[in-house]
PDB file of N, CA and C in Angstrom:
ATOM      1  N   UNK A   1      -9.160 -25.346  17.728  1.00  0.00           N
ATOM      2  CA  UNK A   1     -10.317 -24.593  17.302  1.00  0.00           C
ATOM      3  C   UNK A   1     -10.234 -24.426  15.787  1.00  0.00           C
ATOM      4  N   UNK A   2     -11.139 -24.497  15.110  1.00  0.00           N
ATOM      5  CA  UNK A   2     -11.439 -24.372  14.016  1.00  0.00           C
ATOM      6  C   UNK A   2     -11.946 -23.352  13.507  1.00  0.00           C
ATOM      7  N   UNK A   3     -11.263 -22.754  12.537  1.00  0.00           N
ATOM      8  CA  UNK A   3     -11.835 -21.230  11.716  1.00  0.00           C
ATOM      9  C   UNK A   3     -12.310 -21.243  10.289  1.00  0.00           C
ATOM     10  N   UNK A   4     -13.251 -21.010   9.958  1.00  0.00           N
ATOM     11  CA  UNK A   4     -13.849 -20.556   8.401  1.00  0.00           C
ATOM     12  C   UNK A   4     -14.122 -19.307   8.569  1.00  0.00           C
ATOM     13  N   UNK A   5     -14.395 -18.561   6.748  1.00  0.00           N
ATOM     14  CA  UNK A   5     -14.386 -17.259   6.641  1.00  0.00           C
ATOM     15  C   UNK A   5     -16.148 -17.837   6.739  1.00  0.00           C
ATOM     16  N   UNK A   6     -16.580 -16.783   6.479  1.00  0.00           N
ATOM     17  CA  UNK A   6     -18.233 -16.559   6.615  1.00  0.00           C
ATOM     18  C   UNK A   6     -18.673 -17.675   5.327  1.00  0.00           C
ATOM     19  N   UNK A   7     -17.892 -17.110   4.378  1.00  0.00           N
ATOM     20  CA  UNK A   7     -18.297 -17.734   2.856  1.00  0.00           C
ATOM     21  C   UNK A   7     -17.890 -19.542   3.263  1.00  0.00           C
ATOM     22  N   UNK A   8     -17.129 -20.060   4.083  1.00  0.00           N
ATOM     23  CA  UNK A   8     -16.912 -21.459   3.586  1.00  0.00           C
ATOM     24  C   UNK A   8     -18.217 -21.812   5.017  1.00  0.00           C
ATOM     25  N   UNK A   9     -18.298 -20.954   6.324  1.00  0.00           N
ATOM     26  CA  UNK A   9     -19.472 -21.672   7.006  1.00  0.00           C
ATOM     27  C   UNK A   9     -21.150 -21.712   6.125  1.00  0.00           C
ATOM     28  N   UNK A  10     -21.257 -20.771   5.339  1.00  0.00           N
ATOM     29  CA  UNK A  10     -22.519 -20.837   4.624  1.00  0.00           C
ATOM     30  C   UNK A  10     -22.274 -21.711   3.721  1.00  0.00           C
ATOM     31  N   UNK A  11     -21.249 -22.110   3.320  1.00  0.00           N
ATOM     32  CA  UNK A  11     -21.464 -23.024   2.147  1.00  0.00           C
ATOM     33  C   UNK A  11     -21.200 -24.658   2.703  1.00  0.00           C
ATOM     34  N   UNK A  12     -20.642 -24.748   4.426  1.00  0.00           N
ATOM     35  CA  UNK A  12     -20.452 -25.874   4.934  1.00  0.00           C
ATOM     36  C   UNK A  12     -21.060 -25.645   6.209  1.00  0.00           C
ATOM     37  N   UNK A  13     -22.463 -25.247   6.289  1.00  0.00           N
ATOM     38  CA  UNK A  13     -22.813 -25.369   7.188  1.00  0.00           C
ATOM     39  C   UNK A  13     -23.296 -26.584   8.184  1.00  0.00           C
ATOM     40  N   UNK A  14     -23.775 -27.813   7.682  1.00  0.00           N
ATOM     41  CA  UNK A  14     -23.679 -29.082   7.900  1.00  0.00           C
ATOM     42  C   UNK A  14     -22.892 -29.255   8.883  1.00  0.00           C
ATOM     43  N   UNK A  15     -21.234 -29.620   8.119  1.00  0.00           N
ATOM     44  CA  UNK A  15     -20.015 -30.158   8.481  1.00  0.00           C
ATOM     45  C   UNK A  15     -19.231 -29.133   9.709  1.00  0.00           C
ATOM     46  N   UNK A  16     -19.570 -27.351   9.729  1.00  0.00           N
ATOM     47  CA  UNK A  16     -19.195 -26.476  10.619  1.00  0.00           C
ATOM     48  C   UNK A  16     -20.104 -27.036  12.052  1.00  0.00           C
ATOM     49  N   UNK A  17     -21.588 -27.661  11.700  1.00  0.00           N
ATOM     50  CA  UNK A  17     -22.251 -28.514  12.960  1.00  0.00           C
ATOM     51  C   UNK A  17     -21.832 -29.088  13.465  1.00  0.00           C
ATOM     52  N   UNK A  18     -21.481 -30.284  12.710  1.00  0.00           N
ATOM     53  CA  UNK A  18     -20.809 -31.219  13.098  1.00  0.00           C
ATOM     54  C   UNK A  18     -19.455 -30.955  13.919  1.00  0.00           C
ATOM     55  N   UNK A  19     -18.197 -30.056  13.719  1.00  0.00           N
ATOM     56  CA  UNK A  19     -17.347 -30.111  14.182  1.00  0.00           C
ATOM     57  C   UNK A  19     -17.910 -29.315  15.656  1.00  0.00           C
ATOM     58  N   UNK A  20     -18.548 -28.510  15.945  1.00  0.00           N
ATOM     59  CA  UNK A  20     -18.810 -27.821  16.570  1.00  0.00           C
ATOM     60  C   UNK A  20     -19.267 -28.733  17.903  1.00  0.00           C
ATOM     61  N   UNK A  21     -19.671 -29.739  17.245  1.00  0.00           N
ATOM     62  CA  UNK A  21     -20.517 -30.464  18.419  1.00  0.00           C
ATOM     63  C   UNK A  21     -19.326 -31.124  19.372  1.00  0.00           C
ATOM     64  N   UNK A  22     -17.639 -30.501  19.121  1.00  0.00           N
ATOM     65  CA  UNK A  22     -16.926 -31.495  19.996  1.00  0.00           C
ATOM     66  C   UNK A  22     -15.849 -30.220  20.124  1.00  0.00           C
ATOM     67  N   UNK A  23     -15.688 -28.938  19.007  1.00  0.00           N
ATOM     68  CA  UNK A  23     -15.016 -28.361  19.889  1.00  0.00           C
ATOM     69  C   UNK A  23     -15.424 -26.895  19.075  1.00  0.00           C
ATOM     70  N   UNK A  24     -15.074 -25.381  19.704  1.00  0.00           N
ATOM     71  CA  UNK A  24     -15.249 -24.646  19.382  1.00  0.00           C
ATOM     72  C   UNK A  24     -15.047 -24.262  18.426  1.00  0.00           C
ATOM     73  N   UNK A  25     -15.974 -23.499  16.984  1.00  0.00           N
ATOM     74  CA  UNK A  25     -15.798 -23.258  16.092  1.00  0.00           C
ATOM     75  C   UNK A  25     -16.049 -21.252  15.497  1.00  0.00           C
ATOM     76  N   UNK A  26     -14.854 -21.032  14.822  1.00  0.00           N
ATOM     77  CA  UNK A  26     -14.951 -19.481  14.680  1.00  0.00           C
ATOM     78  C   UNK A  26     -15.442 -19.161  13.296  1.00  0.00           C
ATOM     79  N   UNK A  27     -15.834 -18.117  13.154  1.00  0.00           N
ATOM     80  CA  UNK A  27     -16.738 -17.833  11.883  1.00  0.00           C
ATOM     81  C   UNK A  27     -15.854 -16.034  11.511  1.00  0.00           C
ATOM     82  N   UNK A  28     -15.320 -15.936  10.452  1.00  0.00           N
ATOM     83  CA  UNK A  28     -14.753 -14.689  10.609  1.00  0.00           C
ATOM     84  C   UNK A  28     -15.216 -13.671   9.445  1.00  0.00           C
ATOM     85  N   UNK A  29     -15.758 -12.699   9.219  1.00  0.00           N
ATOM     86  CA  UNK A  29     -16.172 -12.083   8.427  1.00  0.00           C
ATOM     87  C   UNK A  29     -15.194 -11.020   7.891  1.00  0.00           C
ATOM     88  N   UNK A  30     -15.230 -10.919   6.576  1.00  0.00           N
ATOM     89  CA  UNK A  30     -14.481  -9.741   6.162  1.00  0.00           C
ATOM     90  C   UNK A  30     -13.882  -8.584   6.521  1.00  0.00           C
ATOM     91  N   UNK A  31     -15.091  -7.597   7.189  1.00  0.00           N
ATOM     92  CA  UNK A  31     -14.985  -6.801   8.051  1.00  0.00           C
ATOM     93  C   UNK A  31     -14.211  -7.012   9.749  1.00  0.00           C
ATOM     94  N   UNK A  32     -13.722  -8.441  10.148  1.00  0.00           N
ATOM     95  CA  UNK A  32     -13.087  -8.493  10.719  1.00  0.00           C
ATOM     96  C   UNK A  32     -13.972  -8.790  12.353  1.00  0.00           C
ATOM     97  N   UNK A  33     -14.971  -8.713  12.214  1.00  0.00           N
ATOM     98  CA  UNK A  33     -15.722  -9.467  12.683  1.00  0.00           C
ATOM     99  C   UNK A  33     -16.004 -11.256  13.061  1.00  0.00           C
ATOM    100  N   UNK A  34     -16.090 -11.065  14.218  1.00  0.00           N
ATOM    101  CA  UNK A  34     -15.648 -12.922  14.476  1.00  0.00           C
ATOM    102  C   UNK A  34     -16.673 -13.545  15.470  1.00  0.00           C
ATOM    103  N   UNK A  35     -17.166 -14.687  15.332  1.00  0.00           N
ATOM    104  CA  UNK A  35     -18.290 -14.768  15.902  1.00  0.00           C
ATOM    105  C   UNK A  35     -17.818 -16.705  16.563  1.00  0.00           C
ATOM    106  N   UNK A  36     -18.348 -16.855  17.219  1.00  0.00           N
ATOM    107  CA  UNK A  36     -17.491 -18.339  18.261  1.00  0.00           C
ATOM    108  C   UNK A  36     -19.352 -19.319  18.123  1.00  0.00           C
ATOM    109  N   UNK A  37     -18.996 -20.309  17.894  1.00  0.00           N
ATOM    110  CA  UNK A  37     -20.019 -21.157  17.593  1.00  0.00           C
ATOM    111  C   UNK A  37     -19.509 -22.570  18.605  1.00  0.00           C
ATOM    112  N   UNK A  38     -20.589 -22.926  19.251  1.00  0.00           N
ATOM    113  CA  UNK A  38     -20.314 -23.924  20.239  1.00  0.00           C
ATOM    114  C   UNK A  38     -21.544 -24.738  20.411  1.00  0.00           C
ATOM    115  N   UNK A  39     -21.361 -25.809  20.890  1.00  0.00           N
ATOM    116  CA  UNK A  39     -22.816 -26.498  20.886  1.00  0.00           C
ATOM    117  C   UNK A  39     -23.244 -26.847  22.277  1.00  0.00           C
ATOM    118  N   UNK A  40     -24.573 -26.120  22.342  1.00  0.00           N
ATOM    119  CA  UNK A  40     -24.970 -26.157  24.093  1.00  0.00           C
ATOM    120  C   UNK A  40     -25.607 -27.431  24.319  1.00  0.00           C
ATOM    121  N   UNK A  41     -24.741 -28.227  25.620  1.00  0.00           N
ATOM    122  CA  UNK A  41     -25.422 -29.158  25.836  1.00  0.00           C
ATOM    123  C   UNK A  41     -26.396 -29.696  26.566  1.00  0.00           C
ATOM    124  N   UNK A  42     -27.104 -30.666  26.520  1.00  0.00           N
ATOM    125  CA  UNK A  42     -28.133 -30.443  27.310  1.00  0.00           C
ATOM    126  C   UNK A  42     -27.942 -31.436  28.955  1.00  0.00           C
ATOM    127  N   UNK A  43     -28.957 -30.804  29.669  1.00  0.00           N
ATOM    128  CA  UNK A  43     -28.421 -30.842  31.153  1.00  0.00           C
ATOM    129  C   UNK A  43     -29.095 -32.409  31.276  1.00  0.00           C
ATOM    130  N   UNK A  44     -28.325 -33.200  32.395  1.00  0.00           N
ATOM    131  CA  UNK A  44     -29.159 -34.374  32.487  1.00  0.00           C
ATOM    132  C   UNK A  44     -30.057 -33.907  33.423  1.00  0.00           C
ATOM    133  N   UNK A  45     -31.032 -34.871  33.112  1.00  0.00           N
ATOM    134  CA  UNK A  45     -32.591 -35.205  34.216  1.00  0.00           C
ATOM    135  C   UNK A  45     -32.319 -35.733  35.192  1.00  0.00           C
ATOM    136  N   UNK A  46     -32.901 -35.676  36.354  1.00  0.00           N
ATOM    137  CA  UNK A  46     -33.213 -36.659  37.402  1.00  0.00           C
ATOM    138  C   UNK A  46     -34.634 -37.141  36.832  1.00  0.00           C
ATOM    139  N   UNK A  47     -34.038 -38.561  37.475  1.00  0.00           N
ATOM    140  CA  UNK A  47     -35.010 -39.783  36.940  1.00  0.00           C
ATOM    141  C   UNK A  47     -36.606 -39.828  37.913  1.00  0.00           C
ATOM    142  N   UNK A  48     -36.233 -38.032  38.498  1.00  0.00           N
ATOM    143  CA  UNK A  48     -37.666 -38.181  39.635  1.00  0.00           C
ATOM    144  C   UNK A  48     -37.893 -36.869  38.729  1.00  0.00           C
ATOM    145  N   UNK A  49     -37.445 -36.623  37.771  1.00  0.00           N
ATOM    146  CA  UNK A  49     -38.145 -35.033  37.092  1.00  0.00           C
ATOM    147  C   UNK A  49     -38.932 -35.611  36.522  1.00  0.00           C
ATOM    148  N   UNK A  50     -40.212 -35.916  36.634  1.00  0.00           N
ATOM    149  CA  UNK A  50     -41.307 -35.887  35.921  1.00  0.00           C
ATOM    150  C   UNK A  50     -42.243 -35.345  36.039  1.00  0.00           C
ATOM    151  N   UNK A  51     -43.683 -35.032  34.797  1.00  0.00           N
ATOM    152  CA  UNK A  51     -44.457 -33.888  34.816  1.00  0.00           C
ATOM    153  C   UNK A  51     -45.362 -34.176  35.863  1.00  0.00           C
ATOM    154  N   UNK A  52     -45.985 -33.743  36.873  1.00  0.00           N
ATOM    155  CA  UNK A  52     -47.019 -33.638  37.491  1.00  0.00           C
ATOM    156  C   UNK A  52     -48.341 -34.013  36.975  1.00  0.00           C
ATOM    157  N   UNK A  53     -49.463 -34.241  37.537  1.00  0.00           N
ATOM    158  CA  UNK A  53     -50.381 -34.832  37.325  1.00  0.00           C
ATOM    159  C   UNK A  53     -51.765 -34.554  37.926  1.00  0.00           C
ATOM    160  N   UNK A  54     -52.838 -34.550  37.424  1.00  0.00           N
ATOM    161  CA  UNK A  54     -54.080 -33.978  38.522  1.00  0.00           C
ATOM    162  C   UNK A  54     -54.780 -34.863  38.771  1.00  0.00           C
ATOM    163  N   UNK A  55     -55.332 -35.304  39.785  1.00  0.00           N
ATOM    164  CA  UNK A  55     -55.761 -36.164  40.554  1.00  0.00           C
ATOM    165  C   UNK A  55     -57.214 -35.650  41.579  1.00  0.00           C
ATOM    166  N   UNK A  56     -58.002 -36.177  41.844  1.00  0.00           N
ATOM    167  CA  UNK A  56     -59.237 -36.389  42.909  1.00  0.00           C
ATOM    168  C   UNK A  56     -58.587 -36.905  44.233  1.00  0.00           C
ATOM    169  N   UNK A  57     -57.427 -37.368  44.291  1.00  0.00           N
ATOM    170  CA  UNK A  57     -56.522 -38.426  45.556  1.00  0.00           C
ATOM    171  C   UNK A  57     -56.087 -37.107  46.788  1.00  0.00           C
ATOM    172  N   UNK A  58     -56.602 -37.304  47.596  1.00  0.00           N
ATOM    173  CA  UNK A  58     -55.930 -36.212  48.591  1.00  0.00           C
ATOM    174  C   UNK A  58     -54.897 -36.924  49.352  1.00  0.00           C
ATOM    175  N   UNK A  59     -53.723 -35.861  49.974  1.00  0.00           N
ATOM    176  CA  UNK A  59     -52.847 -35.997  50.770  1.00  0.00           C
ATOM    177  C   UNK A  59     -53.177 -37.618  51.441  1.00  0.00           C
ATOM    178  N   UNK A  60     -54.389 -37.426  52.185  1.00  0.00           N
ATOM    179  CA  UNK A  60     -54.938 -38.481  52.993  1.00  0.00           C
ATOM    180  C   UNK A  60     -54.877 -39.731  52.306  1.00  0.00           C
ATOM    181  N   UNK A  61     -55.657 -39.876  51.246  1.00  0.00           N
ATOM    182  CA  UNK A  61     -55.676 -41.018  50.519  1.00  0.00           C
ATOM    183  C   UNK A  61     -54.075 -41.407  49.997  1.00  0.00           C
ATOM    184  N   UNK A  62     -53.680 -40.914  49.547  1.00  0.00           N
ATOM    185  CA  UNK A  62     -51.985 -41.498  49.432  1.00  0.00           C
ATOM    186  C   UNK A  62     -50.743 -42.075  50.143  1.00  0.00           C
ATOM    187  N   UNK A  63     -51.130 -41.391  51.423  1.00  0.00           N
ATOM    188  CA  UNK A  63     -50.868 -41.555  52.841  1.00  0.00           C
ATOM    189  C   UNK A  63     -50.881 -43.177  52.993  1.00  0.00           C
ATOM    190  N   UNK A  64     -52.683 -42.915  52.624  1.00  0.00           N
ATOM    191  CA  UNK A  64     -52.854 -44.750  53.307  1.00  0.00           C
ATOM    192  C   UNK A  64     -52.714 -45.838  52.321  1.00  0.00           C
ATOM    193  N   UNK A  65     -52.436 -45.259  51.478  1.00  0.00           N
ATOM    194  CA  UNK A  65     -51.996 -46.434  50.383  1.00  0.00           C
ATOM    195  C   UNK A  65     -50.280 -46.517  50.073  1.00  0.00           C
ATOM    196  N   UNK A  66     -49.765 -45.705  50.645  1.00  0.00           N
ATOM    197  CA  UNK A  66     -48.544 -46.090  50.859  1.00  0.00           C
ATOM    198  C   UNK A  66     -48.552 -47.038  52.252  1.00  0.00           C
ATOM    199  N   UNK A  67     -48.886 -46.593  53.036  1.00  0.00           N
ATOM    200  CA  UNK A  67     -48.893 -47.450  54.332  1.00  0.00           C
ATOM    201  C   UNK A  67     -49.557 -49.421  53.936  1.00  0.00           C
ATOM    202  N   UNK A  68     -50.264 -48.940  53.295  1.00  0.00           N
ATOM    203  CA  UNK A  68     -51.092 -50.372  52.755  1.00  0.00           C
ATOM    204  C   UNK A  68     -50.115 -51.233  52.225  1.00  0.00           C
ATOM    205  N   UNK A  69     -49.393 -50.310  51.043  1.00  0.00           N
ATOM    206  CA  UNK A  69     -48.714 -51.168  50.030  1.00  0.00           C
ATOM    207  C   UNK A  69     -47.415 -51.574  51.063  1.00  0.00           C
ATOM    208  N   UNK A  70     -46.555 -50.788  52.020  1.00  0.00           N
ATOM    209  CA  UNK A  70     -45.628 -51.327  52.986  1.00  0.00           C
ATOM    210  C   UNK A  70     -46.207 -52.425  53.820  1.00  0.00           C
ATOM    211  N   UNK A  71     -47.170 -52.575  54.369  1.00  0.00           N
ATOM    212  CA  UNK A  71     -47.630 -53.314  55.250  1.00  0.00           C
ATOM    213  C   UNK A  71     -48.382 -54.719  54.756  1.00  0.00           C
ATOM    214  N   UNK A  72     -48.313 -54.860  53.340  1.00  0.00           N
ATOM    215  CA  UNK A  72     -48.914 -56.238  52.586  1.00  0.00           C
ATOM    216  C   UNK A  72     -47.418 -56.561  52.022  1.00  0.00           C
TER     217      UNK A  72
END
């Protein structure tokens, strides 16, 4: 883990990113105050999460065009 006082993360804030993005980084203030900087990652997708859509197509109609497209 990696520690800077307050004064070297404001003045390396960039490079305090950067390290952060692989392991935990501490920030310590004068007053003795200490603050933990980490980088949240993001969750994977399922490749069926996609946005929804509005349509005129009812239940019915989809029905039979799945059946169509199996049966050709």
């Amino acid at each position: 883990m990696k520690v800077f006082t307050y004064s070297e993360a404001r003045q390396n804030l960039s490079k305090l990113l950067n390290i952060a993005r692989k392991e935990e980084v501490e920030i310590r203030r004068k007053d003795g105050t200490i603050f933990s900087l980490v980088s949240k990652q993001e969750k994977e997708k399922s490749p069926f999460d996609v946005p929804g859509m509005k349509t005129k197509a009812t239940t019915r109609d989809i029905l039979r065009d799945v059946r169509e497209s199996r049966a050709g």
